[in-house]
Protein backbone atom coordinates (compact mmCIF):
# COMPACT_ATOMS: atom_id res chain seq x y z
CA UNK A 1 38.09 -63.87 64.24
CA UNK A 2 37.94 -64.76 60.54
CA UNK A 3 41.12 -62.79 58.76
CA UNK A 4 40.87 -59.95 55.93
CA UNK A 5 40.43 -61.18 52.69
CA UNK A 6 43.62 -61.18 51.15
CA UNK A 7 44.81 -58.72 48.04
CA UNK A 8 46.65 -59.89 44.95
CA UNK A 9 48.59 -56.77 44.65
CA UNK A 10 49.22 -55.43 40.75
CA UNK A 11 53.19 -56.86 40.78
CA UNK A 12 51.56 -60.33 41.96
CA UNK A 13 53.05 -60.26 45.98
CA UNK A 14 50.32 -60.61 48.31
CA UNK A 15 48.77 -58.85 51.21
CA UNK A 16 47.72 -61.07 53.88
CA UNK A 17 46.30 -60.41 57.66
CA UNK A 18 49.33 -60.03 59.39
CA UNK A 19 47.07 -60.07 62.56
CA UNK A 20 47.21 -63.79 62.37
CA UNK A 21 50.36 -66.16 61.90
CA UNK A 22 50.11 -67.47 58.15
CA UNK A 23 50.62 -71.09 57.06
CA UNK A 24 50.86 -70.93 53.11
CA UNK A 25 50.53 -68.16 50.16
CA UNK A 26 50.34 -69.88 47.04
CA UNK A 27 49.75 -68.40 43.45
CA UNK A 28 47.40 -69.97 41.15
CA UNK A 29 46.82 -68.86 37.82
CA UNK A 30 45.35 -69.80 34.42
CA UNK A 31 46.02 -69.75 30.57
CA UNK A 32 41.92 -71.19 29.90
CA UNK A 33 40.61 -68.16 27.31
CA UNK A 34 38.94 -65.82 29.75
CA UNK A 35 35.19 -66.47 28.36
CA UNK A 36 33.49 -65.63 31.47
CA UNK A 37 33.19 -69.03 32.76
CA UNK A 38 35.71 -69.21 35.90
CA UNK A 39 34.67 -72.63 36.83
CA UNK A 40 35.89 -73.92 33.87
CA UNK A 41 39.35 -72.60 33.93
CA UNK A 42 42.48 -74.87 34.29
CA UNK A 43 45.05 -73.76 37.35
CA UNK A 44 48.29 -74.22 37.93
CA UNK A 45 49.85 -73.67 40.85
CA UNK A 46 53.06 -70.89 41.02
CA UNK A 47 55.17 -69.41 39.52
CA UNK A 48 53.20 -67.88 36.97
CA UNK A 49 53.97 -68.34 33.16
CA UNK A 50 53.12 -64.47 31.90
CA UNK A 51 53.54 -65.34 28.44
CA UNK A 52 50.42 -67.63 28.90
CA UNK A 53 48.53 -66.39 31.79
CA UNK A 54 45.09 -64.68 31.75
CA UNK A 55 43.81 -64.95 35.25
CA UNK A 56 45.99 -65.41 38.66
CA UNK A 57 44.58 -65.48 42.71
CA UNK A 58 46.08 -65.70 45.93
CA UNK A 59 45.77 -68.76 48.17
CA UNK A 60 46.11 -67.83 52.17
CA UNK A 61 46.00 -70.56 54.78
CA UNK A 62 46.55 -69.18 58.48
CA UNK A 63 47.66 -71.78 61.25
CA UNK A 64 44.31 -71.64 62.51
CA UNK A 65 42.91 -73.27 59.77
CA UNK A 66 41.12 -70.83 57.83
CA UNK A 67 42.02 -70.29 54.03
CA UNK A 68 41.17 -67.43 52.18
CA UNK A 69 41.55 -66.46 48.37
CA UNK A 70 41.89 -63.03 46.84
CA UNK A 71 40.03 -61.39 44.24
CA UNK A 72 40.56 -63.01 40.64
CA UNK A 73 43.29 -60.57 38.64
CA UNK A 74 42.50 -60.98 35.02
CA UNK A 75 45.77 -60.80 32.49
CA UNK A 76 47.11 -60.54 29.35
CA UNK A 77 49.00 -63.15 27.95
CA UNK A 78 52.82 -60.99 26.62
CA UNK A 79 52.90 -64.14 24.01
CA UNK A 80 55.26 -66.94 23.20
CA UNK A 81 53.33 -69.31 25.67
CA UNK A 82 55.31 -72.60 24.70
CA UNK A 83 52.71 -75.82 23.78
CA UNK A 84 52.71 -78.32 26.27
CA UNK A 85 52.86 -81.79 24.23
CA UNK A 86 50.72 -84.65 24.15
CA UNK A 87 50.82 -86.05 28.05
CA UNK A 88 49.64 -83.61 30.25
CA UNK A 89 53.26 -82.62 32.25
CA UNK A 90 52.04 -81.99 35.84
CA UNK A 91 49.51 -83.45 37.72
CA UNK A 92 49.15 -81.01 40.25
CA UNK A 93 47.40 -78.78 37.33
CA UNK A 94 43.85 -78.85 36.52
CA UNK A 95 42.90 -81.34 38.52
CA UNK A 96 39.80 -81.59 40.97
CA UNK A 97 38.39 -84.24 42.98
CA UNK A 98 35.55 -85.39 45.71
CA UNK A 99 35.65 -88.37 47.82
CA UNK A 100 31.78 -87.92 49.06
CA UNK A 101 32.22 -84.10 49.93
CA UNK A 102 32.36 -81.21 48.21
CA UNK A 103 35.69 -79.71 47.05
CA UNK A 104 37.90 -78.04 44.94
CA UNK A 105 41.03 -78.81 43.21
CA UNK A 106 42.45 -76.17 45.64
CA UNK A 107 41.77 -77.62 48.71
CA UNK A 108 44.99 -80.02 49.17
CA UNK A 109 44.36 -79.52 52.68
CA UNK A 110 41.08 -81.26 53.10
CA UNK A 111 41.17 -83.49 55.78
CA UNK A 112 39.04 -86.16 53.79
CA UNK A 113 40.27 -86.53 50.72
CA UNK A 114 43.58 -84.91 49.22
CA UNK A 115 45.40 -85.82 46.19
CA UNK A 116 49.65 -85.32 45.64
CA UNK A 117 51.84 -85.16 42.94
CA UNK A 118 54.18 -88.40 42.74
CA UNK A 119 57.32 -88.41 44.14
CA UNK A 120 58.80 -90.07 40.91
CA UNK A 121 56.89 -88.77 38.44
CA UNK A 122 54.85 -85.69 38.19
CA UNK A 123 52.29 -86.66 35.59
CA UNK A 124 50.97 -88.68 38.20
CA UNK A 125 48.09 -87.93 41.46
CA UNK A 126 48.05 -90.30 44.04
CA UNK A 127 44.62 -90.07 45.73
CA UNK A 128 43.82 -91.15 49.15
CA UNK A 129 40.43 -91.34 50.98
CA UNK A 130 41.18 -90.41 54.06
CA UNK A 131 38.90 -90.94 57.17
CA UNK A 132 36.16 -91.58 54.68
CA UNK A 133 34.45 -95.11 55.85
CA UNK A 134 38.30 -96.21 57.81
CA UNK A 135 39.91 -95.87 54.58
CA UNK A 136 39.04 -98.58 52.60
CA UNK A 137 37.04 -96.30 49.36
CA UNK A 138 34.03 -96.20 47.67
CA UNK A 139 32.45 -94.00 45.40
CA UNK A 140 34.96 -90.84 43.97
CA UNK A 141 34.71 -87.97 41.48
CA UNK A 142 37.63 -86.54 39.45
CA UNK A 143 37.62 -83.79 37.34
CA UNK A 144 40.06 -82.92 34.57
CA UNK A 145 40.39 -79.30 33.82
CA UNK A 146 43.33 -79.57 31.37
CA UNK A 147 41.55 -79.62 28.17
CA UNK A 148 40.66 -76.07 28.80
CA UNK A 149 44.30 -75.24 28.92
CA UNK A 150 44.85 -73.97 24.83
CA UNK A 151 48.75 -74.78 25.35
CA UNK A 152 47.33 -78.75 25.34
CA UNK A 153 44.60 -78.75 23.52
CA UNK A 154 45.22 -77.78 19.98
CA UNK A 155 41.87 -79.90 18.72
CA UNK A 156 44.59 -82.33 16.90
CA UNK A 157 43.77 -85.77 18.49
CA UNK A 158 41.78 -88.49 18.14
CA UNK A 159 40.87 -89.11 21.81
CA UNK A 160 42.51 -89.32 25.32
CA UNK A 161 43.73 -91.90 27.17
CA UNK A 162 43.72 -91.63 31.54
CA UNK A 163 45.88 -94.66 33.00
CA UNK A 164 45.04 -95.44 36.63
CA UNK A 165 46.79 -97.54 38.87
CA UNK A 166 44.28 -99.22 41.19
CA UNK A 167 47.34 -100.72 43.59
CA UNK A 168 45.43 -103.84 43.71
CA UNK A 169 41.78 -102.88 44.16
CA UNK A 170 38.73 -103.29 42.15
CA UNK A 171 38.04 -100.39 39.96
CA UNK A 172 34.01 -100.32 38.80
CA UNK A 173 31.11 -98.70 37.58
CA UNK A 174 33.20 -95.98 35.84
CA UNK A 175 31.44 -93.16 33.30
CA UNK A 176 33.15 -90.17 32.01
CA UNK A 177 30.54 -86.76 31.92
CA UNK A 178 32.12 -83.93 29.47
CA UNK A 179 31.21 -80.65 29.66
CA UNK A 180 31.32 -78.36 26.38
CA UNK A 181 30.62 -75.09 25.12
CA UNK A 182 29.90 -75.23 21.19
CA UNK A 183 30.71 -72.52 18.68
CA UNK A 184 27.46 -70.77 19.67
CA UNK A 185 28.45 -70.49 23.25
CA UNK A 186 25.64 -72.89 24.60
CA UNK A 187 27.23 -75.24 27.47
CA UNK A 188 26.15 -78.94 27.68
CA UNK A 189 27.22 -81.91 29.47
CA UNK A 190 27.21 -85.46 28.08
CA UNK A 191 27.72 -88.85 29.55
CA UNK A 192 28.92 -92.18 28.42
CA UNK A 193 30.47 -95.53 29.68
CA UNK A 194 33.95 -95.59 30.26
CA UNK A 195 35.98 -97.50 27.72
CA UNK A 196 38.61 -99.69 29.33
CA UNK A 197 41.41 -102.17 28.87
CA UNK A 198 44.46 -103.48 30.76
CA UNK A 199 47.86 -101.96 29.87
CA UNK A 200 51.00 -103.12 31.35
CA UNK A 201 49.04 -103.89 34.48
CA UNK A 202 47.46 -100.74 34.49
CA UNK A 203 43.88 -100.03 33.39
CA UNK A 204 43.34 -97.94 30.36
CA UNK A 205 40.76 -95.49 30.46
CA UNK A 206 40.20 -94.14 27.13
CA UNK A 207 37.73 -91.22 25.68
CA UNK A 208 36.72 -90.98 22.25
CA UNK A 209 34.43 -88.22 20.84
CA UNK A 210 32.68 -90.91 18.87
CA UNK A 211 30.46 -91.68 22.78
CA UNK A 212 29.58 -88.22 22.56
CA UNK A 213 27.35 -86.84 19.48
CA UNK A 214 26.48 -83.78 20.61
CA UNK A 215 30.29 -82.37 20.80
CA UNK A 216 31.80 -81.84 17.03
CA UNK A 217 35.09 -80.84 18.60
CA UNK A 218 37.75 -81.53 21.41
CA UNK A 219 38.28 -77.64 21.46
CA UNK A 220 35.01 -77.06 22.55
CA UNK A 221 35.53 -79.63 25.51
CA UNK A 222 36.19 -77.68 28.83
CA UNK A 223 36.93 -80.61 31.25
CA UNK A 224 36.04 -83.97 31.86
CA UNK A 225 34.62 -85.60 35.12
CA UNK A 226 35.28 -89.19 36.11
CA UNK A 227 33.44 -91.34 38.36
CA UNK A 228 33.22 -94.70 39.71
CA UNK A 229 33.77 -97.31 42.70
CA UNK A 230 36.93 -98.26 43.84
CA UNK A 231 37.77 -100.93 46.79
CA UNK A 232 40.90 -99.59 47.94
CA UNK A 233 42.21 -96.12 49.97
CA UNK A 234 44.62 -94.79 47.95
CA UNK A 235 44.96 -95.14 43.79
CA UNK A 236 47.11 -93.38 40.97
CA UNK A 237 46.11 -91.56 38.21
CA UNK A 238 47.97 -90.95 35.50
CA UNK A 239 49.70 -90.30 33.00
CA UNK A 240 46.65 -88.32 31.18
CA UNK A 241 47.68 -88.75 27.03
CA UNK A 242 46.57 -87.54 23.79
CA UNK A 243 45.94 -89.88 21.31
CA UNK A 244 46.95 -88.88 17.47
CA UNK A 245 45.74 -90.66 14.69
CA UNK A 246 42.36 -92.78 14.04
């Protein structure tokens, strides 16, 4: 029997199924401008930051395996939301990915692909492929919702720069697609080689506005969407930084 869809309640507890014994309730919730377009918001997992927040939704997992999410609760922001400098701070945050399926940057819990925040260090995701062909990679999506967080992007940069540990495996064929909403409100997606360098035995991933004519600004950027080939089953991303200057 599939549970009742959960309820956000209006002081943010939750109302789950009680029918059925409950894994996890997790808060997400969002500071993106609330334009309409929910697939382009940037969450962040609980607690919730009410000087910045304009949207939060309930997460329910049941032991049986099922997860359900509430209704979306749209907010408004009290103020004061503090800026969140120029390396994106947690890496559990507006960040999505696909190893050959379809998912969400919710779904921690899918049994094929799943990505963690370091142990160490929390800018970083450590992505792992699972039971996808024994473990041993191949073609991967990652989406970064973060520029549609207005706490981090202030428009003030020159371009961004994604490190990636590839723990020893050969990292190919890599093209960064950003999709944008201009002034006028007309949404577009454009693609362009990855530009990339070694750093400190990392490799540099870096995105400059320059591969992409049709966007005039990095505020009108909404997220970006990596893809390649790697060799390997597991591989770090991170830290994601803005670059000042030319």
């Amino acid at each position: 029997e599939v549970p009742r869809e959960p309820v956000l309640r209006d002081d943010l507890t939750v109302e789950v199924d009680e029918s059925q014994a409950v894994a996890a309730v997790e808060l997400w919730w969002s500071a993106s401008p609330a334009t309409g377009l929910e697939n382009h918001r940037c969450w962040w997992p609980a607690p919730v930051d009410l000087r910045a927040a304009t949207a939060v939704f309930a997460r329910v997992r049941y032991e049986s395996g099922i997860t359900l999410c509430s209704s979306l609760r749209h907010l408004q922001p009290t103020g004061g939301a503090v800026a969140l400098g120029d390396t994106w701070p947690d890496a559990s945050a507006g960040v999505g990915y696909s190893w050959g399926v379809c998912t969400t940057q919710f779904a921690a819990d899918n049994p094929v692909a799943y990505v963690g925040r370091s142990i160490n260090d929390p800018t970083r995701a450590i992505f792992h492929s699972g039971r996808q062909a024994g473990g041993e990679g191949g073609g991967f999506s990652v989406f970064f919702f973060g520029l549609n967080d207005p706490r981090w992007n202030d428009g003030q940069f020159a371009a961004l720069e994604i490190l990636v540990d590839t723990l020893g495996a050969d990292l190919t064929q890599l093209g960064i697609e950003l999709t944008h909403v201009s002034d006028a409100g007309k949404q577009g997606c454009q693609s362009a080689p990855a530009r990339m360098s070694h750093k400190d035995g990392l490799v540099s991933v870096s995105i400059d506005l320059a591969d992409y004519p049709a966007i005039n600004n990095w505020r009108q950027v909404k997220f970006a969407l990596l893809s390649g080939q790697i060799t390997g089953p597991a591989w770090v991303l991170g830290p994601i930084r803005k670059l000042r200057g030319t």
